[in-house]
Protein backbone atom coordinates (compact mmCIF):
# COMPACT_ATOMS: atom_id res chain seq x y z
CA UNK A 1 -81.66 64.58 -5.12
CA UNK A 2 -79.34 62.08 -6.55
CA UNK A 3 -80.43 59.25 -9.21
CA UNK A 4 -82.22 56.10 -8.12
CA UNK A 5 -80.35 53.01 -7.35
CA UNK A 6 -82.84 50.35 -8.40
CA UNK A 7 -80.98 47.36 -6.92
CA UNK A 8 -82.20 46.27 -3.23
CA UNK A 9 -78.73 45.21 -2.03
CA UNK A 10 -76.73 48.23 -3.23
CA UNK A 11 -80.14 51.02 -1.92
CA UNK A 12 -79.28 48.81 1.43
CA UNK A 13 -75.70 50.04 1.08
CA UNK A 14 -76.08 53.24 -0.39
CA UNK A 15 -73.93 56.38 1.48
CA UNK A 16 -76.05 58.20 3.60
CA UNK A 17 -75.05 60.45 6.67
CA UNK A 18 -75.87 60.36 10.31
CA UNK A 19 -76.02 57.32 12.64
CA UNK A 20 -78.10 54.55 14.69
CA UNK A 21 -80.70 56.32 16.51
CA UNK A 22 -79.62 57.16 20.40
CA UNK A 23 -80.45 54.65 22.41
CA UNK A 24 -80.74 52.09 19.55
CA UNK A 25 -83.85 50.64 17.29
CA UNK A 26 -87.24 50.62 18.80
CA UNK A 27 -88.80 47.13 18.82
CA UNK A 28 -91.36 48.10 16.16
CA UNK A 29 -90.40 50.75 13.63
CA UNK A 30 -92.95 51.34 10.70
CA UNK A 31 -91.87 51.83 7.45
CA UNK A 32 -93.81 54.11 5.14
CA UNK A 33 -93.78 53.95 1.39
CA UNK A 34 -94.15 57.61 0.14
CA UNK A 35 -94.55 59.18 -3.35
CA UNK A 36 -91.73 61.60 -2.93
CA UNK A 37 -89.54 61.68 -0.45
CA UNK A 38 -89.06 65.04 -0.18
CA UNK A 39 -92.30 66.21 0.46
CA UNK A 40 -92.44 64.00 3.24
CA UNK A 41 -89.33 64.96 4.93
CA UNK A 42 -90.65 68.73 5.09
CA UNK A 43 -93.84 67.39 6.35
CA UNK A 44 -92.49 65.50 9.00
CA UNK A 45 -89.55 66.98 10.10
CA UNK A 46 -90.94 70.39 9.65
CA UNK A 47 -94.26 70.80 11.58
CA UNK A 48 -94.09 67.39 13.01
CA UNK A 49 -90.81 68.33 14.51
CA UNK A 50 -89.15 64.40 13.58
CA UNK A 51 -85.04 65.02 12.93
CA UNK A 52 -83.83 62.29 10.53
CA UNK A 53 -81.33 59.89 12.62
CA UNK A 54 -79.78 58.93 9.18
CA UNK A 55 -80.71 58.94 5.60
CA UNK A 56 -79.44 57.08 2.01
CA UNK A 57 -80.78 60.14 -0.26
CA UNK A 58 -79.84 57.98 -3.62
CA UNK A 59 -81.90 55.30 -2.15
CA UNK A 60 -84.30 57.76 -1.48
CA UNK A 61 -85.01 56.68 2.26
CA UNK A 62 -84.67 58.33 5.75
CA UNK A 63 -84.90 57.18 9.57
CA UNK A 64 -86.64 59.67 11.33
CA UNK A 65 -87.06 59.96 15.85
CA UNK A 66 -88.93 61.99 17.47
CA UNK A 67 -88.45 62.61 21.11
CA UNK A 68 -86.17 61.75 23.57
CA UNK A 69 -83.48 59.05 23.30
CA UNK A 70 -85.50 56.49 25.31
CA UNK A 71 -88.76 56.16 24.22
CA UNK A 72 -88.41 58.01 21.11
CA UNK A 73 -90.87 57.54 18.52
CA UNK A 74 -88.86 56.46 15.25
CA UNK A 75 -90.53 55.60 11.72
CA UNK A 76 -88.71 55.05 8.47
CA UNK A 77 -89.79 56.52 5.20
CA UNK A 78 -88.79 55.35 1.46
CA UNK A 79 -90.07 56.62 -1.49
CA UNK A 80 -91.65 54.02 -3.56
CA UNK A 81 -89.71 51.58 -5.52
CA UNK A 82 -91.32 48.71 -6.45
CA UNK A 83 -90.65 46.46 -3.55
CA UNK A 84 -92.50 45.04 -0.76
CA UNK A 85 -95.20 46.13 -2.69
CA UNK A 86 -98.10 43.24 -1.27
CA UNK A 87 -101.26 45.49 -4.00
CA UNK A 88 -101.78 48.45 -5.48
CA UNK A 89 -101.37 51.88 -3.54
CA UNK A 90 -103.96 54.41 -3.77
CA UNK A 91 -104.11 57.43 -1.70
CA UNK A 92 -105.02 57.72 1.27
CA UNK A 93 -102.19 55.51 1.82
CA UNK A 94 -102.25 53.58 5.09
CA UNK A 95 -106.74 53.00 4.86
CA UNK A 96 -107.49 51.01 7.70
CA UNK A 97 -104.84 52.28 10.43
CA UNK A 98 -103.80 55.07 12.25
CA UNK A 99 -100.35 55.52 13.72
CA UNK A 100 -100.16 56.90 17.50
CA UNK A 101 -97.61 58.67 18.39
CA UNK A 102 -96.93 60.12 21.90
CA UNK A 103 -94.98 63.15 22.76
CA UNK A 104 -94.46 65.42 25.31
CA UNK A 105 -96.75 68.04 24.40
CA UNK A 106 -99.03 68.49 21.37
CA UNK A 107 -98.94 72.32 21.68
CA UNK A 108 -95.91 72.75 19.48
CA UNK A 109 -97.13 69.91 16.54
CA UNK A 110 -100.41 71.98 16.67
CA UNK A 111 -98.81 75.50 15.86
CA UNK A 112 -96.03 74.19 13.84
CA UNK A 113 -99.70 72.44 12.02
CA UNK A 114 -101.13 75.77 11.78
CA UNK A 115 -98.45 77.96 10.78
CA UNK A 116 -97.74 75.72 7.52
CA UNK A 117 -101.52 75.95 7.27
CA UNK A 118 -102.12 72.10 7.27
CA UNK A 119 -105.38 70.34 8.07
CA UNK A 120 -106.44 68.73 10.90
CA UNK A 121 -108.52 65.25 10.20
CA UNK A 122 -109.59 65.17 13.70
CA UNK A 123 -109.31 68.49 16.33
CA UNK A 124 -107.53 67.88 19.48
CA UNK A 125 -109.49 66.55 22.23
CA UNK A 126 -109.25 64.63 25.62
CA UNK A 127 -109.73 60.72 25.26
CA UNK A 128 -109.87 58.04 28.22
CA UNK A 129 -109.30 54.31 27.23
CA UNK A 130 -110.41 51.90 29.43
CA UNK A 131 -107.22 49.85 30.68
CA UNK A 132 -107.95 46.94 32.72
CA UNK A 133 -108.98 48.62 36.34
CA UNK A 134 -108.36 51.96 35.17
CA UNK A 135 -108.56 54.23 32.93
CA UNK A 136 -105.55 55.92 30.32
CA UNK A 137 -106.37 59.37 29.17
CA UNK A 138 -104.54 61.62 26.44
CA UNK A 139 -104.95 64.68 24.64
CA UNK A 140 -104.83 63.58 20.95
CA UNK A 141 -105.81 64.94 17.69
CA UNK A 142 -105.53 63.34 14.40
CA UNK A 143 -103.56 64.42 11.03
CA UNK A 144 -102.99 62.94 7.29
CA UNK A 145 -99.08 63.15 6.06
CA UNK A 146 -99.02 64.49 2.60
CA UNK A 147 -99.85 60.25 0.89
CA UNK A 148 -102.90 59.97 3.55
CA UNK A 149 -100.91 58.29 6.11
CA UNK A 150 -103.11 58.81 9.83
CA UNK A 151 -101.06 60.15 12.90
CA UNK A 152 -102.81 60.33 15.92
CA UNK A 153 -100.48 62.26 18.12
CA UNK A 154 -101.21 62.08 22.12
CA UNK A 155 -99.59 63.72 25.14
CA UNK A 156 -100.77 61.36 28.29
CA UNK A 157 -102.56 62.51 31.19
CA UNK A 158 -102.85 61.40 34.41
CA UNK A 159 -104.57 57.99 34.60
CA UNK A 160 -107.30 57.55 36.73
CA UNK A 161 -109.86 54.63 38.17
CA UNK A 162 -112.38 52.90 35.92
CA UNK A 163 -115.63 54.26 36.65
CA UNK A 164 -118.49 51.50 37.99
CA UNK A 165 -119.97 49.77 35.28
């Protein structure tokens, strides 16, 4: 890994490789502060199977996409330098919200989970959500990144009709 930049403007600027996510920028990409980059980046582009669209490694930051081009799930992640900083961070990072994140299939997550031998928070299970007249179901489980973020991965199901109150 190359040294820090500690300036804002020139980590902003920094060289980096790849390019703009297909299909551009979702309307709401999180940003996660991390402790160390690079133990994120095998987290979540190993068993999580997220490729990083680009990166600025001396700025010590990466925009990751998971999925296809539209509709991808995309998340950026920036080791922690001081800013945007609104208290102080203690892990589990993240307390009080858990990130969903929908894919084709949670099959592959779940092996590529087990084979690096990774906990589970929560063990894959069907959930239905009520949604106005009907009802929204997914097979979801639930797992911490390595600074306590939550992912709840889901794969939908097929909807089906609210049942009679």
């Amino acid at each position: 890994m190359t040294d820090r930049i500690a300036d804002p403007a020139a980590r902003a600027a920094a060289e980096g490789s790849g390019q703009v996510p297909e299909g551009g920028f979702a309307a709401l990409v999180p940003e996660l502060s991390v402790t160390e980059i690079a133990a994120s980046l095998r987290f979540w582009c190993g068993p999580l199977g997220f490729r990083v669209a680009y990166d600025r490694p001396a700025a010590r930051f990466a925009f990751l996409t998971h999925g296809p081009a539209r509709g991808a799930a995309q998340l950026m992640l920036c080791e922690r330098n001081g800013r945007w900083g609104t208290g102080g961070m203690q892990r589990p990072f993240g307390r009080g919200i858990n990130l969903q994140i929908t894919v084709e299939r949670v099959a592959p997550i779940l092996e590529g989970l087990e084979a690096a031998g990774w906990p589970l928070f929560e063990a894959p299970r069907e959930a239905w959500y009520r949604t106005g007249d009907g009802m929204a179901g997914q097979r979801e489980f639930l797992v911490q990144d390595p600074d306590g973020y939550l992912l709840r991965f889901a794969e939908r199901l097929e909807g089906r009709p609210a049942l009679a109150e």
